[in-house]
N, C-alpha and C. Protein backbone atom coordinates (compact mmCIF):
# COMPACT_ATOMS: atom_id res chain seq x y z
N UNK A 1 0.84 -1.17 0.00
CA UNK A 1 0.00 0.00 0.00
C UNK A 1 0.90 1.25 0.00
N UNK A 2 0.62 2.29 -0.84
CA UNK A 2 1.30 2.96 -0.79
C UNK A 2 0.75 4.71 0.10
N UNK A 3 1.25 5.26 0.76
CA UNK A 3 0.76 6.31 1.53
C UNK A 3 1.78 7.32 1.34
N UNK A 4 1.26 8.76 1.09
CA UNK A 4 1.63 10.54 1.28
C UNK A 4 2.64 10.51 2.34
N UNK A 5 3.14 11.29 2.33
CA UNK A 5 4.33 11.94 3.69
C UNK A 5 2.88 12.21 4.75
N UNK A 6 2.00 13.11 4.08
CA UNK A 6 0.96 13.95 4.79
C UNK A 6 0.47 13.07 5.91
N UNK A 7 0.21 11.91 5.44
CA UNK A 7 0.18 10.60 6.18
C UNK A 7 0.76 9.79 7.23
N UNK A 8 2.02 10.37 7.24
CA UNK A 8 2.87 9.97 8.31
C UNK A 8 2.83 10.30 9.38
N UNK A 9 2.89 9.11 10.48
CA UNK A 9 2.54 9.39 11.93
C UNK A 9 3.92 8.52 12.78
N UNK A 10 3.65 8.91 14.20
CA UNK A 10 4.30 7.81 14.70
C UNK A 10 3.91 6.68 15.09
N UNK A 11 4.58 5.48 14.72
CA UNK A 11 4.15 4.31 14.77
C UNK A 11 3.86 3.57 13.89
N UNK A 12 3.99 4.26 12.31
CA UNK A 12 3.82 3.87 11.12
C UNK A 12 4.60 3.16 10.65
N UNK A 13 4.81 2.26 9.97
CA UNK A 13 5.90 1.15 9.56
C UNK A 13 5.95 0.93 8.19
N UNK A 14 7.17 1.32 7.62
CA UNK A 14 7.23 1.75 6.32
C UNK A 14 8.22 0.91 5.61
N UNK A 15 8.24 0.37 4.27
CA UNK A 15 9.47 -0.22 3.23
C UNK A 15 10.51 0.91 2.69
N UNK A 16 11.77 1.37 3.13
CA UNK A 16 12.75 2.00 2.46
C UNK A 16 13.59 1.29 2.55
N UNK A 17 14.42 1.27 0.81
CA UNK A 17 15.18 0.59 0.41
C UNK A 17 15.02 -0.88 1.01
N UNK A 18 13.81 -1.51 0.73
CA UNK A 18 13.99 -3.20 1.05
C UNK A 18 14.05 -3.64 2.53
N UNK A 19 13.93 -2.87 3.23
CA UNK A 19 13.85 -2.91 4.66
C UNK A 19 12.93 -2.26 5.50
N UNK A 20 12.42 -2.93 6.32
CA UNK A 20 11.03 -2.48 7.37
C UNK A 20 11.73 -1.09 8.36
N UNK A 21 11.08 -0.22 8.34
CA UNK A 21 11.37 0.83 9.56
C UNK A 21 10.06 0.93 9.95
N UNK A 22 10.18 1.33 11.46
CA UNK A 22 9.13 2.28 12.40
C UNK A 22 9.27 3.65 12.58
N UNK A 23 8.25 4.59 12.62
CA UNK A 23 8.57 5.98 13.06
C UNK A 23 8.33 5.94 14.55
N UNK A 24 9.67 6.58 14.69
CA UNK A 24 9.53 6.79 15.95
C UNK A 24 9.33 8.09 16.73
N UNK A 25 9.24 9.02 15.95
CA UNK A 25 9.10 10.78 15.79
C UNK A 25 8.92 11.09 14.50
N UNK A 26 7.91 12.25 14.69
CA UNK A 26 7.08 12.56 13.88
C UNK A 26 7.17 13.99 14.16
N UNK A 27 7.58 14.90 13.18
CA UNK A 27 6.88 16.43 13.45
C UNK A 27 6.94 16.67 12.01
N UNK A 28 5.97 17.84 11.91
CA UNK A 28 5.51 18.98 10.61
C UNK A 28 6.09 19.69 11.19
N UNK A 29 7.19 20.22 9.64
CA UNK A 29 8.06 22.13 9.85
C UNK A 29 7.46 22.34 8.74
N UNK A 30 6.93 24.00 8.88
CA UNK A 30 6.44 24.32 7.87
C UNK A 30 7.45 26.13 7.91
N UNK A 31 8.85 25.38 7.04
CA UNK A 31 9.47 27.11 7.40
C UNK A 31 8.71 28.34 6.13
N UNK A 32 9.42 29.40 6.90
CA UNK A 32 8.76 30.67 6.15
C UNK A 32 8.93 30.94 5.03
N UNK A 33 9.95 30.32 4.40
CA UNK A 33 9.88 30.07 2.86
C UNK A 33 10.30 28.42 2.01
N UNK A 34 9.80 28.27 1.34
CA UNK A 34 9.82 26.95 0.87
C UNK A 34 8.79 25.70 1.21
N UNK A 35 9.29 24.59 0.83
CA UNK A 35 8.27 23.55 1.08
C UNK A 35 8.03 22.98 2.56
N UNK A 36 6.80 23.29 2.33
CA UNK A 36 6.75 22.45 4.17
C UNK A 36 7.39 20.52 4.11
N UNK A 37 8.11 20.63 5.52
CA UNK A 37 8.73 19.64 5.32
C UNK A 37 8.11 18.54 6.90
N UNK A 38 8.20 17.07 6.22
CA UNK A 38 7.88 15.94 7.36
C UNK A 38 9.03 15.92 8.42
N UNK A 39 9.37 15.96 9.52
CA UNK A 39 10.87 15.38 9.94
C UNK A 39 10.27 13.71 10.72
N UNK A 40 11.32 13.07 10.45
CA UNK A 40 11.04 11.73 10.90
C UNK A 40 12.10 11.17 11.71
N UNK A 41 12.48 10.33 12.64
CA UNK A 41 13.21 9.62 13.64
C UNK A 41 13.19 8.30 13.09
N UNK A 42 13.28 7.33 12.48
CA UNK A 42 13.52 6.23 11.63
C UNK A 42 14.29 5.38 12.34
N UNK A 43 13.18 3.71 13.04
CA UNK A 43 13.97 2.93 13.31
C UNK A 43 14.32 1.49 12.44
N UNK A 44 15.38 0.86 12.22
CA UNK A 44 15.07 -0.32 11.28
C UNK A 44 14.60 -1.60 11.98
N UNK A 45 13.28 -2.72 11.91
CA UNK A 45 12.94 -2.93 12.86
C UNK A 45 14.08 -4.26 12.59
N UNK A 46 14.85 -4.55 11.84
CA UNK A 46 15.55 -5.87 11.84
C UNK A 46 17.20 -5.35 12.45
N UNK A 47 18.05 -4.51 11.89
CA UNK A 47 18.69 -4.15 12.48
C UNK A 47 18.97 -2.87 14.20
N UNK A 48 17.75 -2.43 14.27
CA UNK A 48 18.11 -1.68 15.56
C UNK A 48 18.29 -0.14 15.17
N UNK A 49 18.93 0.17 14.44
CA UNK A 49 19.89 1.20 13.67
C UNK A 49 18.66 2.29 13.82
N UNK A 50 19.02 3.57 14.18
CA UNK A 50 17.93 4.63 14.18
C UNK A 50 18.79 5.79 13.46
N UNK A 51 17.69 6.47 12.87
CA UNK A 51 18.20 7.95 12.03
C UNK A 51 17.33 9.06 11.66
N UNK A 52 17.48 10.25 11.75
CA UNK A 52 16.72 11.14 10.77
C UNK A 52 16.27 11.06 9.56
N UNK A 53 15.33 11.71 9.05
CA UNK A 53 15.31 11.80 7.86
C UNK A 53 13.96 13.15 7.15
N UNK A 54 14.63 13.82 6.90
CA UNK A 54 12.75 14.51 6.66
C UNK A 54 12.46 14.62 5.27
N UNK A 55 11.34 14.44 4.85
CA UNK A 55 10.48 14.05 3.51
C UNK A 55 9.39 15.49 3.54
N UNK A 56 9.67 15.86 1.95
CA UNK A 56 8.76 16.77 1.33
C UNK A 56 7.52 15.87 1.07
N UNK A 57 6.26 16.92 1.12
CA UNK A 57 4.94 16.80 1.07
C UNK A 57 4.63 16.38 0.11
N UNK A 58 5.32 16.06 -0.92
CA UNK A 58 5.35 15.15 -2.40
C UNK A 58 5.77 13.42 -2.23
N UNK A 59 6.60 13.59 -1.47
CA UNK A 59 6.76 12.36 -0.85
C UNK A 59 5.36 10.75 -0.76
N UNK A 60 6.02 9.74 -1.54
CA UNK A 60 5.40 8.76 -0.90
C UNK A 60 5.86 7.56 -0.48
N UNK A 61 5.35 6.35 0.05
CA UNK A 61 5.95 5.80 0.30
C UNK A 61 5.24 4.35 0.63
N UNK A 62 5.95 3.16 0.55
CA UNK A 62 5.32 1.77 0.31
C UNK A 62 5.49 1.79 2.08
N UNK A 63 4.04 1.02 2.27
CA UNK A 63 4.13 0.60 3.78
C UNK A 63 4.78 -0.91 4.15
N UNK A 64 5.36 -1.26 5.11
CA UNK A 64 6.09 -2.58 5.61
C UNK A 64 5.11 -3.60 5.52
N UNK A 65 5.39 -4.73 4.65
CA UNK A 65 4.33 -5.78 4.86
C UNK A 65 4.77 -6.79 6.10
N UNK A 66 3.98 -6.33 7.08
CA UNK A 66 4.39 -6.95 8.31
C UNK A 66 3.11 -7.53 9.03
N UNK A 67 3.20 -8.43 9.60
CA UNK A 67 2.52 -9.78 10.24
C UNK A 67 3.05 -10.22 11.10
N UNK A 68 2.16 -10.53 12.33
CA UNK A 68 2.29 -11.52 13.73
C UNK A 68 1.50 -12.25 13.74
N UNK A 69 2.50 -13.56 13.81
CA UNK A 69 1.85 -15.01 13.59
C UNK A 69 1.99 -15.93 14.91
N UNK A 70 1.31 -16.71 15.36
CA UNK A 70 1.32 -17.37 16.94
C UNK A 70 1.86 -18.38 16.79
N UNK A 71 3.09 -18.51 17.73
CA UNK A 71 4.09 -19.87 17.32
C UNK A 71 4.39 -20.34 18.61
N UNK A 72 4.64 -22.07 18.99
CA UNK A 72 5.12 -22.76 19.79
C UNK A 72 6.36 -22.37 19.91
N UNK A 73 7.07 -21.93 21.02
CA UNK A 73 8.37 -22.18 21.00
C UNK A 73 8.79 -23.69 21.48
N UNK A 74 9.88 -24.13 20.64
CA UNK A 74 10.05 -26.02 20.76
C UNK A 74 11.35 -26.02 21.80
N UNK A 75 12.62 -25.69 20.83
CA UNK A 75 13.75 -25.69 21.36
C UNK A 75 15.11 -25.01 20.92
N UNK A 76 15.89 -24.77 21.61
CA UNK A 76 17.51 -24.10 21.07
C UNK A 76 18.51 -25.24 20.63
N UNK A 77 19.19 -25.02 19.39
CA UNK A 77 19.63 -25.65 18.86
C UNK A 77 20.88 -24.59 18.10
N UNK A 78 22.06 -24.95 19.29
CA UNK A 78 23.43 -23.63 19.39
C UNK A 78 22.63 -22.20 18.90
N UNK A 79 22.94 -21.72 18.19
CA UNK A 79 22.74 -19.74 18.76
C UNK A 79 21.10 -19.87 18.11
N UNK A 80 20.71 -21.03 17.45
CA UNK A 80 19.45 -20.68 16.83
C UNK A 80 18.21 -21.27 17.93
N UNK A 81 17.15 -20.91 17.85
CA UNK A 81 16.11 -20.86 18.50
C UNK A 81 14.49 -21.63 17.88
N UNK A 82 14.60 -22.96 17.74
CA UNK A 82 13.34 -23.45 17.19
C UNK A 82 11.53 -23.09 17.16
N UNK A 83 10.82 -22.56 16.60
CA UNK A 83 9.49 -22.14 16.98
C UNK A 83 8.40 -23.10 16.02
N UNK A 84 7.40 -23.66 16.18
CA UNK A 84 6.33 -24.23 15.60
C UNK A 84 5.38 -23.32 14.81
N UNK A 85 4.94 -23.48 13.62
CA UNK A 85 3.70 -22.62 13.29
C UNK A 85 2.04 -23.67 13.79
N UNK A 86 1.25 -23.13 14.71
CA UNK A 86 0.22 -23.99 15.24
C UNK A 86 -0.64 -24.55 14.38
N UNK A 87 -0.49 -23.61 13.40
CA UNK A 87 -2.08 -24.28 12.03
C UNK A 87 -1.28 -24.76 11.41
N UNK A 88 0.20 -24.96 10.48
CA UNK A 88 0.99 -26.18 9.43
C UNK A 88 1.86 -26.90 10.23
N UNK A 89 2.40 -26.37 11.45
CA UNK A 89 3.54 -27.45 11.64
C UNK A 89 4.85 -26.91 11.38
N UNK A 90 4.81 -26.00 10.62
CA UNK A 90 6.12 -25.70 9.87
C UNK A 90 7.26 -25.25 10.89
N UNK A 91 8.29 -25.32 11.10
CA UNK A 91 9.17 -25.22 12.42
C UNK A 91 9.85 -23.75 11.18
N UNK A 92 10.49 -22.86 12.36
CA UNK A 92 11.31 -21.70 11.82
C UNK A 92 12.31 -21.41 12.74
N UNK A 93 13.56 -20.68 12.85
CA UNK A 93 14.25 -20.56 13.60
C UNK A 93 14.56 -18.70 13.52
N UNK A 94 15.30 -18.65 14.54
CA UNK A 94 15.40 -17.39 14.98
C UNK A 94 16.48 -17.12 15.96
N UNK A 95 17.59 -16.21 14.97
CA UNK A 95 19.18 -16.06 15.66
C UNK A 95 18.97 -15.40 17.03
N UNK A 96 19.97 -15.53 18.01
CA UNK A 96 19.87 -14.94 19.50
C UNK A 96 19.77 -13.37 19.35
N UNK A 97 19.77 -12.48 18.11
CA UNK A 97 19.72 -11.56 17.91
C UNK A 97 18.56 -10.72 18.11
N UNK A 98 17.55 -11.84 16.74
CA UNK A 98 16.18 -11.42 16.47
C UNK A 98 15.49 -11.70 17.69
N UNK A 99 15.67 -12.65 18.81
CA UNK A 99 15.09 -13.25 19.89
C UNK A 99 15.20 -12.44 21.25
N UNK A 100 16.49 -11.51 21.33
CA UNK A 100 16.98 -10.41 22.27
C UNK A 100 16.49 -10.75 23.62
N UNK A 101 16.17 -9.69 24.35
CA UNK A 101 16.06 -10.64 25.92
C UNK A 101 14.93 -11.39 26.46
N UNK A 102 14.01 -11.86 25.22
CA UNK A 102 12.91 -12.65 25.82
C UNK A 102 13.98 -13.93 25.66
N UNK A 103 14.89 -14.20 25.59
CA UNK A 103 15.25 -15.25 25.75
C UNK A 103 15.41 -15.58 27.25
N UNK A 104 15.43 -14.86 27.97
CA UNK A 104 15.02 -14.74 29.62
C UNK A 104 13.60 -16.03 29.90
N UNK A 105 12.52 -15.65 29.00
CA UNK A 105 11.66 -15.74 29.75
C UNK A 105 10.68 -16.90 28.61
N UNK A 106 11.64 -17.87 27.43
CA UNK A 106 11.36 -18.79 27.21
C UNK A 106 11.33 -19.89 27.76
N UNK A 107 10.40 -20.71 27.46
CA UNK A 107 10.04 -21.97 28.34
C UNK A 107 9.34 -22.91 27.23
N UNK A 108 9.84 -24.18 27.18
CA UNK A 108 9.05 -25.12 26.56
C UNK A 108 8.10 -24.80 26.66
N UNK A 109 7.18 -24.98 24.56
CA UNK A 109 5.81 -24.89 24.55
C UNK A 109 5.00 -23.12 24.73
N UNK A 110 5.66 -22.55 25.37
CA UNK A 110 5.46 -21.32 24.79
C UNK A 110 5.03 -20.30 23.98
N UNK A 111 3.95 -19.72 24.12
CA UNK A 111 3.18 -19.44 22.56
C UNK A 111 3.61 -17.88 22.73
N UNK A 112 3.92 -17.54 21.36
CA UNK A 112 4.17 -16.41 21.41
C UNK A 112 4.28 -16.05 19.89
N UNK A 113 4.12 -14.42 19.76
CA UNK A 113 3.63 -14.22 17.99
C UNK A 113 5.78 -13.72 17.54
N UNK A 114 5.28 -14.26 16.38
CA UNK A 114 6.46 -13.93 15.50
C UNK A 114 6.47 -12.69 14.87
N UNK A 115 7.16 -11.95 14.53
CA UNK A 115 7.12 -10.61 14.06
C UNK A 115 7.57 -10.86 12.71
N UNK A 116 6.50 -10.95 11.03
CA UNK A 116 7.18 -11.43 9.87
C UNK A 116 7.14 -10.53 9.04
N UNK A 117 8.85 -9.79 8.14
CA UNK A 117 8.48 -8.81 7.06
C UNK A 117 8.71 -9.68 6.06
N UNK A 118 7.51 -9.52 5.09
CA UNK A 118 7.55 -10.64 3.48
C UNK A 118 7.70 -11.87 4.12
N UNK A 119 7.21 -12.61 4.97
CA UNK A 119 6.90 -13.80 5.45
C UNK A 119 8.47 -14.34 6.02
N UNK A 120 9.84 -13.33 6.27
CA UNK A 120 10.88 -13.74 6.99
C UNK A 120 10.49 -13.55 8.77
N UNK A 121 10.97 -14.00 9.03
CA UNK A 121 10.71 -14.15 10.95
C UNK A 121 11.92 -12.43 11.32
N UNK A 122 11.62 -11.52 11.91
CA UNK A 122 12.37 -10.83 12.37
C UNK A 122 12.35 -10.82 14.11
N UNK A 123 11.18 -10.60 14.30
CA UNK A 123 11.53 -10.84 16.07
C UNK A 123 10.20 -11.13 16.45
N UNK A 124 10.23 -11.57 18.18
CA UNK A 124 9.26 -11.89 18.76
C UNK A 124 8.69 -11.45 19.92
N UNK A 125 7.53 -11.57 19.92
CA UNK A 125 6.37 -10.68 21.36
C UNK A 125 6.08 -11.78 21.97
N UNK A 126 6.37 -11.60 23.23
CA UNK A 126 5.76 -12.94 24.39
C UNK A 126 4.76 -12.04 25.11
N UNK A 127 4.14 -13.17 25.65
CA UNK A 127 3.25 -12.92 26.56
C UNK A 127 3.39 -11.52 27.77
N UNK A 128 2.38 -10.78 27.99
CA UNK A 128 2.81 -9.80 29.03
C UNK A 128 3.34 -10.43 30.39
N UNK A 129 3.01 -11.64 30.67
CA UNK A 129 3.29 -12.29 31.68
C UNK A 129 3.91 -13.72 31.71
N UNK A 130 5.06 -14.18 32.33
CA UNK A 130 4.83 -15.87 32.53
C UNK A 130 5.40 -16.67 34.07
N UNK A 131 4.74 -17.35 34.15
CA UNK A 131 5.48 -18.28 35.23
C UNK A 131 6.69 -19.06 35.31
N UNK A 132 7.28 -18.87 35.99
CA UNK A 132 8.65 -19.80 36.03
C UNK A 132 9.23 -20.30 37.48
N UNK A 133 9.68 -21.68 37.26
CA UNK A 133 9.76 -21.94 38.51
C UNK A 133 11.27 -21.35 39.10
N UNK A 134 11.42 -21.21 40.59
CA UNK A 134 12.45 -20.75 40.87
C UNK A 134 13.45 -21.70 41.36
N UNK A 135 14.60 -21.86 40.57
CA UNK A 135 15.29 -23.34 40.39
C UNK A 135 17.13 -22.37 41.81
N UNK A 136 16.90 -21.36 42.04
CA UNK A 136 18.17 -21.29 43.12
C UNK A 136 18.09 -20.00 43.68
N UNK A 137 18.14 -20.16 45.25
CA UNK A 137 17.51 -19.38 45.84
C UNK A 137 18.57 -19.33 47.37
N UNK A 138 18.81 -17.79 47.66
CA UNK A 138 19.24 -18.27 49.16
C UNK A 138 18.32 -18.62 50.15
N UNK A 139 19.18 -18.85 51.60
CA UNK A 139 17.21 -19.40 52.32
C UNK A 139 17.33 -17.69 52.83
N UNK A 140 16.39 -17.77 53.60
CA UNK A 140 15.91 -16.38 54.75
C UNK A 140 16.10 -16.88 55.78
N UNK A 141 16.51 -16.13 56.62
CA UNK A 141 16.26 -16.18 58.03
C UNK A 141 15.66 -14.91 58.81
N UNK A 142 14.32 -15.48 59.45
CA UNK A 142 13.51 -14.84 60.05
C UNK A 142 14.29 -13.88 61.08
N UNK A 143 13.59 -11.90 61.11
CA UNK A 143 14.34 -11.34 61.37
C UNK A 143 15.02 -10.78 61.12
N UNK A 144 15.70 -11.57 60.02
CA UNK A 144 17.24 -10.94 59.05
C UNK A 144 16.91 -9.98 57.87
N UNK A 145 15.26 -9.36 58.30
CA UNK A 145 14.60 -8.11 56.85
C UNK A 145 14.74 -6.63 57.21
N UNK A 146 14.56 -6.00 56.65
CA UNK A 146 14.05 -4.84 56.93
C UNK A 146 12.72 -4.87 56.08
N UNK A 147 11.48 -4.05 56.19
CA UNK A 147 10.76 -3.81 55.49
C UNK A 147 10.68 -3.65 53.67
N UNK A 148 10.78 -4.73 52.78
CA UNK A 148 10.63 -4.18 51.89
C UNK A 148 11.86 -4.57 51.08
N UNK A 149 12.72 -5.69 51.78
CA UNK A 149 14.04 -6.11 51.08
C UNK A 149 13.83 -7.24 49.85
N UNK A 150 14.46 -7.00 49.22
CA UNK A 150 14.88 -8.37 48.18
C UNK A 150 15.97 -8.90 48.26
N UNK A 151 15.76 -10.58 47.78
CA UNK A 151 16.73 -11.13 47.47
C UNK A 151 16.98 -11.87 46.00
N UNK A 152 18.42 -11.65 45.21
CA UNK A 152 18.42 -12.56 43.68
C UNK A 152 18.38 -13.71 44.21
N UNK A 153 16.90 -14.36 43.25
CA UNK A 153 17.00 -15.65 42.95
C UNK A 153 17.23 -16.20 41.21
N UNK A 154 17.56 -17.68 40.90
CA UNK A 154 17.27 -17.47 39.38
C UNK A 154 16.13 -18.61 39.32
N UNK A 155 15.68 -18.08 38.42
CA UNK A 155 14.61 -19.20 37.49
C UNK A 155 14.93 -20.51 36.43
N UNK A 156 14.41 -20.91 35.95
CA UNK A 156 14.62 -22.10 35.02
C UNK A 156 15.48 -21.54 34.09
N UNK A 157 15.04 -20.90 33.66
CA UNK A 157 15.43 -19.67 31.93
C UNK A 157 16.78 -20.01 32.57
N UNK A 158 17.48 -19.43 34.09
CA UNK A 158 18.96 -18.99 33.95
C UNK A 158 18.70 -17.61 34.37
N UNK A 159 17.76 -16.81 34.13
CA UNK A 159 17.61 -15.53 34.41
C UNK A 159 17.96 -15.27 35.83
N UNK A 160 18.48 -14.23 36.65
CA UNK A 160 18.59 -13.53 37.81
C UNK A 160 17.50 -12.54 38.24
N UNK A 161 16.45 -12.81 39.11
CA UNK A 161 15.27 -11.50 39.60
C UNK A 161 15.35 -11.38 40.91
N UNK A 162 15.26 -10.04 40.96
CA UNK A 162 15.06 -10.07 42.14
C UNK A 162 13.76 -9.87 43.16
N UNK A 163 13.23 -11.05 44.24
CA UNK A 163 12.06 -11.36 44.73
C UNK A 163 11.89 -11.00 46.47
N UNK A 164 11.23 -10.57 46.68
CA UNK A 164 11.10 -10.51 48.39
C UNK A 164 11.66 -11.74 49.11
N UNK A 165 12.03 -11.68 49.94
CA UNK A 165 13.28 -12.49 50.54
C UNK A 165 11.97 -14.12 50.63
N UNK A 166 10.51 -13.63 51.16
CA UNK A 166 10.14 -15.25 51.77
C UNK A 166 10.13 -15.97 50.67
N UNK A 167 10.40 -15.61 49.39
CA UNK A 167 10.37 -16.38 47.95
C UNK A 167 11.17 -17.88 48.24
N UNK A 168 11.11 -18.99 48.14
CA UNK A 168 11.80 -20.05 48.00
C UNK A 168 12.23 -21.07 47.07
N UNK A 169 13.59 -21.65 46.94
CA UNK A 169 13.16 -22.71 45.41
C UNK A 169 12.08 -23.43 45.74
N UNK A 170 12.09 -23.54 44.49
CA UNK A 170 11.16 -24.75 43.52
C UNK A 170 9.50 -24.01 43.67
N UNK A 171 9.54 -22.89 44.31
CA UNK A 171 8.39 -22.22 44.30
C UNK A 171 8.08 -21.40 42.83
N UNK A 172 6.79 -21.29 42.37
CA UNK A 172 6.41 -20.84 40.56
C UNK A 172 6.37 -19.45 41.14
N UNK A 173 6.62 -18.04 40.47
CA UNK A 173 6.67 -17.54 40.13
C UNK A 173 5.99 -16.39 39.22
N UNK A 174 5.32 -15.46 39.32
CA UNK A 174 4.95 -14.42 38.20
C UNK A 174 5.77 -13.89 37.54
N UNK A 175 6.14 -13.66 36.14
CA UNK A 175 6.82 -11.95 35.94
C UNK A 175 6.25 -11.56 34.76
N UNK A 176 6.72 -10.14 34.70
CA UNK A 176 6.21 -9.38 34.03
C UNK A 176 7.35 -9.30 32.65
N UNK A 177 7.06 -9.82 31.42
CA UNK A 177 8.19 -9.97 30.46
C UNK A 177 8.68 -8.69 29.67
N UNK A 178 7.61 -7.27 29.96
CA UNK A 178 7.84 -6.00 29.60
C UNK A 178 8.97 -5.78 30.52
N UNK A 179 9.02 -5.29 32.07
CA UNK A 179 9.72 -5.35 32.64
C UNK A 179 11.09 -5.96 33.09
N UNK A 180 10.74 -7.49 33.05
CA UNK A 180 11.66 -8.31 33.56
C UNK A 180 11.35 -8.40 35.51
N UNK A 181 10.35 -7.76 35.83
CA UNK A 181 10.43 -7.74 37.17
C UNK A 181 9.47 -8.53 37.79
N UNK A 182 9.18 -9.66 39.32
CA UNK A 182 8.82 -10.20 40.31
C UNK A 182 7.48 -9.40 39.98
N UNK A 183 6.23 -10.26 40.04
CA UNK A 183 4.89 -9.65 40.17
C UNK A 183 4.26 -10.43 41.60
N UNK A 184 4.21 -11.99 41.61
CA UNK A 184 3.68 -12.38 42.45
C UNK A 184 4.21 -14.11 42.78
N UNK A 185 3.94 -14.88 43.95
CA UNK A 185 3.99 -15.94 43.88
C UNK A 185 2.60 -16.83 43.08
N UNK A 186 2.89 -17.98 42.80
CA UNK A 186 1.75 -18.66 41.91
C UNK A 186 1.88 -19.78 42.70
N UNK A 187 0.07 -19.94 43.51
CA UNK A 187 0.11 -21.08 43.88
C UNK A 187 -0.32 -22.66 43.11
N UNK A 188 0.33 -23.79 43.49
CA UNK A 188 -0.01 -25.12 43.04
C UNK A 188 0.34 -24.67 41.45
């Protein structure tokens, strides 16, 4: 689809030169002589890479053909990362790159959407939340708090959080995968 500069907002996700960007800033200059101009903040969503750029009101531009698709995560297999498609079966992989720090908060079986430009896998959205059990933990000793202390424990993942001290192993876990931070204990 193709869309005007006039059109441009933030949050819009656009094809330049063969590659997906997001806007990430958005303003109209309209100086006192000449063409009013777009200014834009340009992120690439496969490489990271951010830049300026501002576009005249003549300007157009092809939008990112982009899609989130709901996939099993299976297993890691050295730096690559196995995922299921639920309706064919079809398995895809995904470098420790495209995968970034939800690799924290993967767990066998795992459903979570794939992020696809032109049907390639670029990255992935997990759940706002998941459980994990807490596999190493110091103990507490009653007394030994002040109001309001934490202690690092880690989880299955390998991850390090930090949880209110009565937290114990092998006890499940909330977190929050936006954050990375302790929400609650989960009972049974």
């Amino acid at each position: 689809m193709i869309i005007p500069a006039s059109e441009l907002r933030k949050g819009i996700r656009l094809k330049i030169d063969n590659e997906p960007y997001v806007i990430t800033e958005f303003n109209f200059v309209k100086p006192g002589k000449g063409q009013a101009l777009y200014r834009t903040k340009l992120k690439n969503m496969v490489t990271g890479s951010q830049f300026e750029r501002s576009f005249r009101s003549v300007d157009t531009f092809e939008t990112a053909d982009l899609r989130e698709k709901k996939m099993q995560y299976l297993y890691k297999e050295g730096d690559k990362y196995c995922f299921m498609d639920n309706e064919n079966y079809e398995q895809i992989y995904l470098t420790e790159a495209q995968v970034g720090d939800a690799v924290h908060f993967l767990i066998d079986n795992i459903e979570v959407e794939i992020l696809l430009f032109e049907d390639n896998p670029i990255g992935i959205s997990l759940p706002n939340f998941v459980e994990l059990i807490v596999t190493e933990a110091e103990p507490w000793a009653k007394g030994d708090t002040a109001a309001g202390s934490t202690k690092p424990v880690k989880v299955q993942t390998g991850y390090t959080i930090l949880v209110p001290t009565f937290v114990t192993e092998g006890e499940k876990i909330r977190i929050d995968t936006r954050t990375g931070e302790y929400l609650t204990r989960v009972k049974g």
